[in-house]
N, C-alpha and C. Protein backbone atom coordinates (compact mmCIF):
# COMPACT_ATOMS: atom_id res chain seq x y z
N UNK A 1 -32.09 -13.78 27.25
CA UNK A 1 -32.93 -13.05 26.32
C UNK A 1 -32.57 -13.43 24.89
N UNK A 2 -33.23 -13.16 23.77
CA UNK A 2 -33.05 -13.79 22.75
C UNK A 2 -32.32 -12.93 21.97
N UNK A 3 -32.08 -11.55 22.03
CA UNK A 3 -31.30 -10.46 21.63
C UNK A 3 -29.73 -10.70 22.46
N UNK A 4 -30.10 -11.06 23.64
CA UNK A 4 -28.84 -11.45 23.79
C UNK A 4 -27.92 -12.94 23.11
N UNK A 5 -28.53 -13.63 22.89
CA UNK A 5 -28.59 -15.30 22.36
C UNK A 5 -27.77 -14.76 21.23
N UNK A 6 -28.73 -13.97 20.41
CA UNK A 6 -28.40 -13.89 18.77
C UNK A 6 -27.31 -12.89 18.87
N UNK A 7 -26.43 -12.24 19.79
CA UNK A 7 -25.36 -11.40 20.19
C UNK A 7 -24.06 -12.13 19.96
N UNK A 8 -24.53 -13.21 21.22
CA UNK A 8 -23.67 -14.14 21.46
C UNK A 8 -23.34 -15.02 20.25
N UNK A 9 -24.24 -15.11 19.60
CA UNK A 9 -24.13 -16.05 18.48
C UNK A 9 -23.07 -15.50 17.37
N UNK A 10 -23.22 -14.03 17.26
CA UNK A 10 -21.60 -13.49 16.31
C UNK A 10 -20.61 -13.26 16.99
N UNK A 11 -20.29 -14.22 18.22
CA UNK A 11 -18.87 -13.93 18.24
C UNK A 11 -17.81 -14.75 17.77
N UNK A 12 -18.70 -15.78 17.44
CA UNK A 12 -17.56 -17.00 16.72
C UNK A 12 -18.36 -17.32 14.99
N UNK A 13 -17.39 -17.53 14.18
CA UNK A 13 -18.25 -18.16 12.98
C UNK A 13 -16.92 -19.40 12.60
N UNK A 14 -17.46 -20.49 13.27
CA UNK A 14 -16.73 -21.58 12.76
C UNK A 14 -15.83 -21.51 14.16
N UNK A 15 -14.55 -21.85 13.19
CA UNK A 15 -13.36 -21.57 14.43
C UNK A 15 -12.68 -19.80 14.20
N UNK A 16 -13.07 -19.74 13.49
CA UNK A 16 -12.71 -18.11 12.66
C UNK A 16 -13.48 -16.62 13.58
N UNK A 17 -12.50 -16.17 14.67
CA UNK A 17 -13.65 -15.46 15.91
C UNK A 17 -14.24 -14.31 14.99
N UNK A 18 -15.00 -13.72 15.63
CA UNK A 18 -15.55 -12.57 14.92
C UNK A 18 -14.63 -11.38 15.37
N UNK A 19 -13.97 -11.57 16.03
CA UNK A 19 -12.71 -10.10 16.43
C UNK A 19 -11.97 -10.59 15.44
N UNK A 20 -11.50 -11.65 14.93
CA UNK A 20 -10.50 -11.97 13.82
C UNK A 20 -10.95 -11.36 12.94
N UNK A 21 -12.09 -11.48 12.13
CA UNK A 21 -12.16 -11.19 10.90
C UNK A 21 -12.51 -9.48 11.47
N UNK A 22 -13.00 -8.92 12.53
CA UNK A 22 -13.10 -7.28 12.69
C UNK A 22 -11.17 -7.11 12.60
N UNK A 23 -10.01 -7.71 13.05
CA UNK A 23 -9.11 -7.15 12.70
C UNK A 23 -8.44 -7.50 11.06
N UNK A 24 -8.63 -7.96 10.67
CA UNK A 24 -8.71 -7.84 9.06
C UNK A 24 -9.80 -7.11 8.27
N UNK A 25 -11.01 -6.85 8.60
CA UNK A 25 -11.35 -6.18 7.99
C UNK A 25 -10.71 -4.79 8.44
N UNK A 26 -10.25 -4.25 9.42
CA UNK A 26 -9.69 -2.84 9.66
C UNK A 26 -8.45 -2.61 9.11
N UNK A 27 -7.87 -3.79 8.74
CA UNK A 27 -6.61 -3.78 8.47
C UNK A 27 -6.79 -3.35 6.69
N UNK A 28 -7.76 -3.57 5.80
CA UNK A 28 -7.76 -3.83 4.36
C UNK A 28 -7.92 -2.48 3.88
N UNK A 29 -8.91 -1.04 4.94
CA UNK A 29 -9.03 0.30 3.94
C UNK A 29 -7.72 0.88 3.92
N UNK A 30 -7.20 0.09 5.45
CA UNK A 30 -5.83 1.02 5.46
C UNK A 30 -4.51 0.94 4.68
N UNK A 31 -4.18 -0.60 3.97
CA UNK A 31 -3.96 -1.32 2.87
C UNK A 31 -3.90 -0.73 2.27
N UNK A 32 -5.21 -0.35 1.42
CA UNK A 32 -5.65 0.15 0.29
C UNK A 32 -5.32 1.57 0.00
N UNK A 33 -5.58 2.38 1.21
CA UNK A 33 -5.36 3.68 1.30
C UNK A 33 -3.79 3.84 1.24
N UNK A 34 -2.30 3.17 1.74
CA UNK A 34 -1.41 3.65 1.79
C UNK A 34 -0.81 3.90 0.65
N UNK A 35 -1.21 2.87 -0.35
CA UNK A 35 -0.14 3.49 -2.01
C UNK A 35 -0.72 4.63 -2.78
N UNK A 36 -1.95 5.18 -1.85
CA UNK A 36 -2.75 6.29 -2.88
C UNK A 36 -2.01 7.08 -1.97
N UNK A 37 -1.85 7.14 -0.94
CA UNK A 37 -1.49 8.03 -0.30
C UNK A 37 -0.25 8.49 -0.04
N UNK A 38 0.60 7.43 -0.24
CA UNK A 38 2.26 7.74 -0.15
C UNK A 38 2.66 6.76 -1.40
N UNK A 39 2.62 7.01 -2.64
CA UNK A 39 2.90 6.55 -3.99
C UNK A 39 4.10 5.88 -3.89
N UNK A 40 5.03 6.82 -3.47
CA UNK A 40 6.37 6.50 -4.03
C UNK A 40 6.69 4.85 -2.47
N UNK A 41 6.38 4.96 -1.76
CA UNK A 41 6.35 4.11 -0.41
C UNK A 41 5.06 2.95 -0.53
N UNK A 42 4.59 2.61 -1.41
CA UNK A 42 3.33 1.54 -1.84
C UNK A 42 4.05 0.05 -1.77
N UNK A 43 5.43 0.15 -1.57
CA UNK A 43 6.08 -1.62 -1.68
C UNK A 43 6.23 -1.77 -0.51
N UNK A 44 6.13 -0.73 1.03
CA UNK A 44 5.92 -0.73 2.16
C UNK A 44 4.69 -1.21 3.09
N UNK A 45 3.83 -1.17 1.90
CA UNK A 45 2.86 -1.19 2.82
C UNK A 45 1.97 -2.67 3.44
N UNK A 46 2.96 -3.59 3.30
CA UNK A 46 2.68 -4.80 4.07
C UNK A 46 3.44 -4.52 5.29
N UNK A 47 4.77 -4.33 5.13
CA UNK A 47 5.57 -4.15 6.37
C UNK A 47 5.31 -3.45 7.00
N UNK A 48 4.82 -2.43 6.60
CA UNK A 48 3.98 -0.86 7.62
C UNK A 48 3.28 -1.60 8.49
N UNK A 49 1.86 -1.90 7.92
CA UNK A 49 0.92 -2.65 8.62
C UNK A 49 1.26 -3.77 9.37
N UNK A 50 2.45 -4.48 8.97
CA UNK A 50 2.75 -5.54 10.30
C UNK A 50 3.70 -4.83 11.43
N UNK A 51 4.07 -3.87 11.47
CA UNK A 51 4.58 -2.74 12.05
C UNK A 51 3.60 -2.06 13.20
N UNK A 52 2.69 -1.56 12.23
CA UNK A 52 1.93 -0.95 13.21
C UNK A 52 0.69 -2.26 14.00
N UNK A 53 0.65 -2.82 13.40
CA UNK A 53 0.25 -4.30 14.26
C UNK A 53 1.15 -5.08 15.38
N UNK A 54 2.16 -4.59 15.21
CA UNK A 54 3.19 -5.43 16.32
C UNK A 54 3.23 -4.12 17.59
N UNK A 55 3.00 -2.96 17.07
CA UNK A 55 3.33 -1.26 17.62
C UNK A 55 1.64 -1.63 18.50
N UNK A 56 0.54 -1.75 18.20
CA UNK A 56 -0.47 -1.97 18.64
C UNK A 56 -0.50 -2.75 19.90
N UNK A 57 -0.16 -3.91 19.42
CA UNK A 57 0.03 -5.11 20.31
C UNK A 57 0.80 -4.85 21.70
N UNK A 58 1.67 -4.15 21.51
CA UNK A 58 3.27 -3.72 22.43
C UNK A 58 2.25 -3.02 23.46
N UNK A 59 1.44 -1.79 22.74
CA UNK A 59 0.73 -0.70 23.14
C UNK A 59 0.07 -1.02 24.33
N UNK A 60 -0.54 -2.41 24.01
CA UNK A 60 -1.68 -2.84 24.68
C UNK A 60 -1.24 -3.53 26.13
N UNK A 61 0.05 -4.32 25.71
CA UNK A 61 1.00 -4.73 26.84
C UNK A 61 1.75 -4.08 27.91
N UNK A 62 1.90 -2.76 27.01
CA UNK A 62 2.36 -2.42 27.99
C UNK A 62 2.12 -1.13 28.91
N UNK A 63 0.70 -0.35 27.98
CA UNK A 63 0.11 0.63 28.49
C UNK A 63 -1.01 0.39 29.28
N UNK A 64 -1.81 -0.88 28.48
CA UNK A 64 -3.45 -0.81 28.83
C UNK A 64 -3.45 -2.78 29.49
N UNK A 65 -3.72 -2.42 30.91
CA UNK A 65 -3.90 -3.18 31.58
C UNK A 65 -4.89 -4.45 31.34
N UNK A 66 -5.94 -4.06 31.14
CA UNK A 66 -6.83 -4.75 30.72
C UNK A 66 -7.37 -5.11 29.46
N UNK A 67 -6.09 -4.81 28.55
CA UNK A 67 -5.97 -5.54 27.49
C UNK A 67 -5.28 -6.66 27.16
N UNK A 68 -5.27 -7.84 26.43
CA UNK A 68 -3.75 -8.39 26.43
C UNK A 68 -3.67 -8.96 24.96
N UNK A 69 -2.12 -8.73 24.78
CA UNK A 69 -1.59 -8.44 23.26
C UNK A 69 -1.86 -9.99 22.88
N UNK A 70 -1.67 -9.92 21.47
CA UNK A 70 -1.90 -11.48 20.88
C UNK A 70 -1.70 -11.57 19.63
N UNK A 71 -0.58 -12.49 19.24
CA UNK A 71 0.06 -13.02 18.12
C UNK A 71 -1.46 -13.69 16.78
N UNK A 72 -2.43 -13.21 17.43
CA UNK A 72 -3.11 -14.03 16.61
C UNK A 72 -3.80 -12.45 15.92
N UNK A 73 -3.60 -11.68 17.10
CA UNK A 73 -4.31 -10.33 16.45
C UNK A 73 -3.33 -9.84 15.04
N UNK A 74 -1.80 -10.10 15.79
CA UNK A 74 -0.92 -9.53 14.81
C UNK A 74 -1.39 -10.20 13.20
N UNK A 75 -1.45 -11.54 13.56
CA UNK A 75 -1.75 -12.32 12.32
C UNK A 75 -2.80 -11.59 11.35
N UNK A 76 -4.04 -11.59 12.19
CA UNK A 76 -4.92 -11.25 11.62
C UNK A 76 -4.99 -9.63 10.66
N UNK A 77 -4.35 -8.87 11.70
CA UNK A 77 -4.33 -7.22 10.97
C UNK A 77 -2.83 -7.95 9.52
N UNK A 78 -2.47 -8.76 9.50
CA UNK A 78 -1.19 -8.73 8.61
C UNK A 78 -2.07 -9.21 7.70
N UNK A 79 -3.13 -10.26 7.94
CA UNK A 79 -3.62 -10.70 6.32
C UNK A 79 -4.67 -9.79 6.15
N UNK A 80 -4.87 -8.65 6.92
CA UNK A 80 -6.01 -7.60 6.17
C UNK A 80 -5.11 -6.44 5.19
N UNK A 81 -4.05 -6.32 5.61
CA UNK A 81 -2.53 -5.68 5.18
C UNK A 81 -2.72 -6.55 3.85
N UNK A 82 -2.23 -7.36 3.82
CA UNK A 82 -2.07 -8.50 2.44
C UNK A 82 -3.23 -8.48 1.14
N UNK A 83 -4.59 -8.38 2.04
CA UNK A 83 -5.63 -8.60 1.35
C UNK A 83 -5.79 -7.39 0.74
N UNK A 84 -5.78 -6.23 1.64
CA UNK A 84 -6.24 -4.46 1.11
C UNK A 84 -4.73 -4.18 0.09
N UNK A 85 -3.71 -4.49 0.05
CA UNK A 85 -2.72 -4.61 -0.84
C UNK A 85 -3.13 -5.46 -2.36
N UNK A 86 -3.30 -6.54 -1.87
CA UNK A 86 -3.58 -6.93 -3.25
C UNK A 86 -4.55 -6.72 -4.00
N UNK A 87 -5.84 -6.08 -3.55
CA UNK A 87 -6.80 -5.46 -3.98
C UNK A 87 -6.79 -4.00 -4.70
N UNK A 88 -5.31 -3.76 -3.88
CA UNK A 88 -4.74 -2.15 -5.05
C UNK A 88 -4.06 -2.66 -5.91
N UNK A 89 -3.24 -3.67 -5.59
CA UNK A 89 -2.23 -4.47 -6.96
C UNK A 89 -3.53 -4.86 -8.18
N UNK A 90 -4.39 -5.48 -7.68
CA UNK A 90 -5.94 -6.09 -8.85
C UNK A 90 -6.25 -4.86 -9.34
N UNK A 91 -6.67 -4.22 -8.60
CA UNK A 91 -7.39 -2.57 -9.55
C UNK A 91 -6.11 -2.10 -10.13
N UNK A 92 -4.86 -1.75 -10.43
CA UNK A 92 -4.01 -1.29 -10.76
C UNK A 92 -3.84 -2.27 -11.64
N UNK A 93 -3.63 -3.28 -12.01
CA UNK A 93 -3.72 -3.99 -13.00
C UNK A 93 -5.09 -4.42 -13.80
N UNK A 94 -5.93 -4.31 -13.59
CA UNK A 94 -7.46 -4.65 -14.44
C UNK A 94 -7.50 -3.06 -14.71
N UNK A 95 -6.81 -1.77 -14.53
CA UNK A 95 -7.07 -0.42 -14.90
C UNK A 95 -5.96 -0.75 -16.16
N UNK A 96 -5.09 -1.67 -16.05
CA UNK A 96 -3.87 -1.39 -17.66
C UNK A 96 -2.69 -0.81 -17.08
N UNK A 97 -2.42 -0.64 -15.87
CA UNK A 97 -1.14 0.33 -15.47
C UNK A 97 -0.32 -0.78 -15.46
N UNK A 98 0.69 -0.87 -16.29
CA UNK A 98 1.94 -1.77 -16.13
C UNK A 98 2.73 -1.74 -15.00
N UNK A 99 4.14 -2.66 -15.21
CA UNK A 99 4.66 -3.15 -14.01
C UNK A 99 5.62 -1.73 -13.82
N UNK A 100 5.82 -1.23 -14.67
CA UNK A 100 6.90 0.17 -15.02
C UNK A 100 6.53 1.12 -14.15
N UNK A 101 5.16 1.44 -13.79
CA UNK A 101 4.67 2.64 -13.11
C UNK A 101 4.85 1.71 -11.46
N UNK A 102 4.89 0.60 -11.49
CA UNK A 102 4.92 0.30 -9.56
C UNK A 102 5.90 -0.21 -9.45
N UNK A 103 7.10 0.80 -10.24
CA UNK A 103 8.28 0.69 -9.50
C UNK A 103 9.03 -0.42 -10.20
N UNK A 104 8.80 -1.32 -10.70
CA UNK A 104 9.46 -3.17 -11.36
C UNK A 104 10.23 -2.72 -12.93
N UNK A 105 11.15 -2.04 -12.68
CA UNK A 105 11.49 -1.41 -14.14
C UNK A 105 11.70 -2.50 -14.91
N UNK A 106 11.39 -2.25 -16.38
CA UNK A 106 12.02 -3.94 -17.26
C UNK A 106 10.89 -4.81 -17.42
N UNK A 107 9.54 -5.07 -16.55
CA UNK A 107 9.30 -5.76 -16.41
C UNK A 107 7.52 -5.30 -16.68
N UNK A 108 6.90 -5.69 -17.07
CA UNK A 108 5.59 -5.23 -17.54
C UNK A 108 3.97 -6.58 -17.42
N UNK A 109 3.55 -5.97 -16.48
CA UNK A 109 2.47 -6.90 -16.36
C UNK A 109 1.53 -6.85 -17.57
N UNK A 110 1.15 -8.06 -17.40
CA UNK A 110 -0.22 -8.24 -18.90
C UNK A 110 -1.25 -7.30 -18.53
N UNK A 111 -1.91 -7.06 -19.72
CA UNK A 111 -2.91 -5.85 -19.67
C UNK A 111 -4.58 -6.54 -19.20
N UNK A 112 -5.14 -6.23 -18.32
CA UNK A 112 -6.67 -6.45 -18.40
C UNK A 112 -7.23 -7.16 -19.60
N UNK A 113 -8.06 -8.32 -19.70
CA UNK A 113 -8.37 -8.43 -20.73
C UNK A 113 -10.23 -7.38 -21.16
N UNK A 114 -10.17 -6.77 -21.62
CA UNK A 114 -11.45 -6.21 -22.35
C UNK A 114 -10.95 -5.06 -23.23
């Protein structure tokens, strides 16, 4: 069927699967959300997320049968971790908040230019 065709057709884009980029994109609100949410713990939140990506993976191995874990998933939720991080590091810096308020005492990022 042709609904099915064009189904089939998003599961790969390139060599890049389409579950890859669904586990980076899940990985980036949660990124984003951890330094609003636990301030003082915001230099954690790569390691969190490769944490709970390795905690996932384990989950899947060793609870759910008909799943199976994969170093490529881990990969993938770690650069949505990376990406939703540095996207709070960009807004936190294009807002003017120096290096003083995220913790880097001494040390002061350049200001936004406008």
């Amino acid at each position: 069927s042709r609904a099915g065709d064009a189904l089939q057709g998003l599961g790969r884009f390139g060599d890049i699967g389409f579950e890859n980029l669904a586990n980076v994109a899940l990985f980036v609100p949660l990124a984003l959300a951890f330094p609003l949410l636990w301030p003082r713990w915001r230099w954690w939140t790569v390691p969190v997320g490769i944490g709970v990506s390795v905690g996932i993976e384990l989950a899947q191995g060793l609870f759910l049968a008909w799943r199976t874990p994969s170093v490529e998933d881990v990969i993938s939720n770690s650069l949505g971790a990376v990406i939703g991080f540095s996207l709070w590091l960009a807004a936190r810096w294009l807002s003017g908040v120096g290096a003083t308020q995220h913790g880097i005492p001494g040390v002061a990022l350049p200001r936004a230019p406008g």
